[in-house]
Protein backbone atom coordinates (compact mmCIF):
# COMPACT_ATOMS: atom_id res chain seq x y z
CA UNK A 1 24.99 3.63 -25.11
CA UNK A 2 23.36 6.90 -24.47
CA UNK A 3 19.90 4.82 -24.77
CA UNK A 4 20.62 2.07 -22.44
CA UNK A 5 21.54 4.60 -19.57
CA UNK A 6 18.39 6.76 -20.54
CA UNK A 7 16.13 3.54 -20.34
CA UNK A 8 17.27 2.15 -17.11
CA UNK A 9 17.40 5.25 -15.61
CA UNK A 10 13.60 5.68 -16.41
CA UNK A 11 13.25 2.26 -15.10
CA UNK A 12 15.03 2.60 -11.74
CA UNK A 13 12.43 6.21 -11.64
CA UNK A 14 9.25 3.92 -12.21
CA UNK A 15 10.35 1.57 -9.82
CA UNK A 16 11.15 3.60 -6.90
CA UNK A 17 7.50 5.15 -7.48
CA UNK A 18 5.79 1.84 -7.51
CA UNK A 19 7.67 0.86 -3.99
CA UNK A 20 6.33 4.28 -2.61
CA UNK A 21 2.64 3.40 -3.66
CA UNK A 22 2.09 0.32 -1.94
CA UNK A 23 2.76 -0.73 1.75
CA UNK A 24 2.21 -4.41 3.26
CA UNK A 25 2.82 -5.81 6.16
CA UNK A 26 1.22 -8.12 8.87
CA UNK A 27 -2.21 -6.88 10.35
CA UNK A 28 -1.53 -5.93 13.98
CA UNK A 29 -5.17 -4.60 14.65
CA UNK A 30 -8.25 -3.72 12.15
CA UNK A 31 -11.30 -1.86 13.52
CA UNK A 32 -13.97 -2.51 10.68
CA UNK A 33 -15.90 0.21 12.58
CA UNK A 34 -13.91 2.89 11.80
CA UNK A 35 -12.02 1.23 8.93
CA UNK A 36 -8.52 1.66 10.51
CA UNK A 37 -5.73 -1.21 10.01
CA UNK A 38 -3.10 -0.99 12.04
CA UNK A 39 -0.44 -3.07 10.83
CA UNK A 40 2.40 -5.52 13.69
CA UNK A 41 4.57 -2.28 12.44
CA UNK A 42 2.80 0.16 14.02
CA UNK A 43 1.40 2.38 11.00
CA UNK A 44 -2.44 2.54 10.54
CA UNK A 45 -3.93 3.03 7.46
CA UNK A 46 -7.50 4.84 6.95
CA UNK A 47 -9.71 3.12 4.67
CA UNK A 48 -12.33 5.22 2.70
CA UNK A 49 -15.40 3.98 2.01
CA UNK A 50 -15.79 4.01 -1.29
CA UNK A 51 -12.83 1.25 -1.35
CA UNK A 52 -13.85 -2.53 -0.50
CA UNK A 53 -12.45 -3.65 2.92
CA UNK A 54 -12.00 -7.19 2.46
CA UNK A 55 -12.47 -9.65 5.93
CA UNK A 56 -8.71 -9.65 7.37
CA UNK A 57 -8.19 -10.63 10.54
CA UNK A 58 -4.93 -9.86 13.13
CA UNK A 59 -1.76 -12.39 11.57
CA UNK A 60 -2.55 -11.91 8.24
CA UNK A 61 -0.36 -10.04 5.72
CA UNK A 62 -1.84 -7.66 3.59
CA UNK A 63 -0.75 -5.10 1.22
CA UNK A 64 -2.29 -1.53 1.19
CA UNK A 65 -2.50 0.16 -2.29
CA UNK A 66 -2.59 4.16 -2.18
CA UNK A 67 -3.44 6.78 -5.28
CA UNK A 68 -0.65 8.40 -6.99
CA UNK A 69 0.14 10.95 -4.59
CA UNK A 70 0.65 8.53 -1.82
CA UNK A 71 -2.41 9.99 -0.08
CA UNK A 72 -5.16 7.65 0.23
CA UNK A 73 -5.65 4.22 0.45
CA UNK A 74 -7.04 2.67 -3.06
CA UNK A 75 -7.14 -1.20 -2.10
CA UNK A 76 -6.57 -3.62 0.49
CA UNK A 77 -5.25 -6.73 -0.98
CA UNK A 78 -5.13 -10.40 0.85
């Protein structure tokens, strides 16, 4: 019994920390310039440079992959 609680707790751990790496939403604004997406929400998201901005244009939904520490955006996904 002691197992079962131990596993799902480690579960319900993992999958709180994938929820907190990942955002999505629908595009509000993107400035390809500067490589900020703003999103209909209101939050804007940085994009680096070294991470492939695909074409997106306002009314699509995205989702906005960050590093482990929740820091920097690591992909834009379609």
């Amino acid at each position: 019994m002691k197992t079962i609680i131990l596993a799902a707790s480690a579960l319900s751990i993992m999958t709180g920390a994938a929820f907190a790496s990942t955002a999505s939403g629908v595009v509000g604004n993107i400035n390809a310039d500067t490589r900020v997406i703003t999103l209909e929400s209101g939050k804007s998201y940085t994009v680096p440079r070294d991470v492939a901005l695909p074409v997106i244009q306002a009314g699509e939904t995205v989702s906005i992959h960050f590093n482990d520490e929740g820091d920097k955006v690591r992909a834009v996904l379609r």
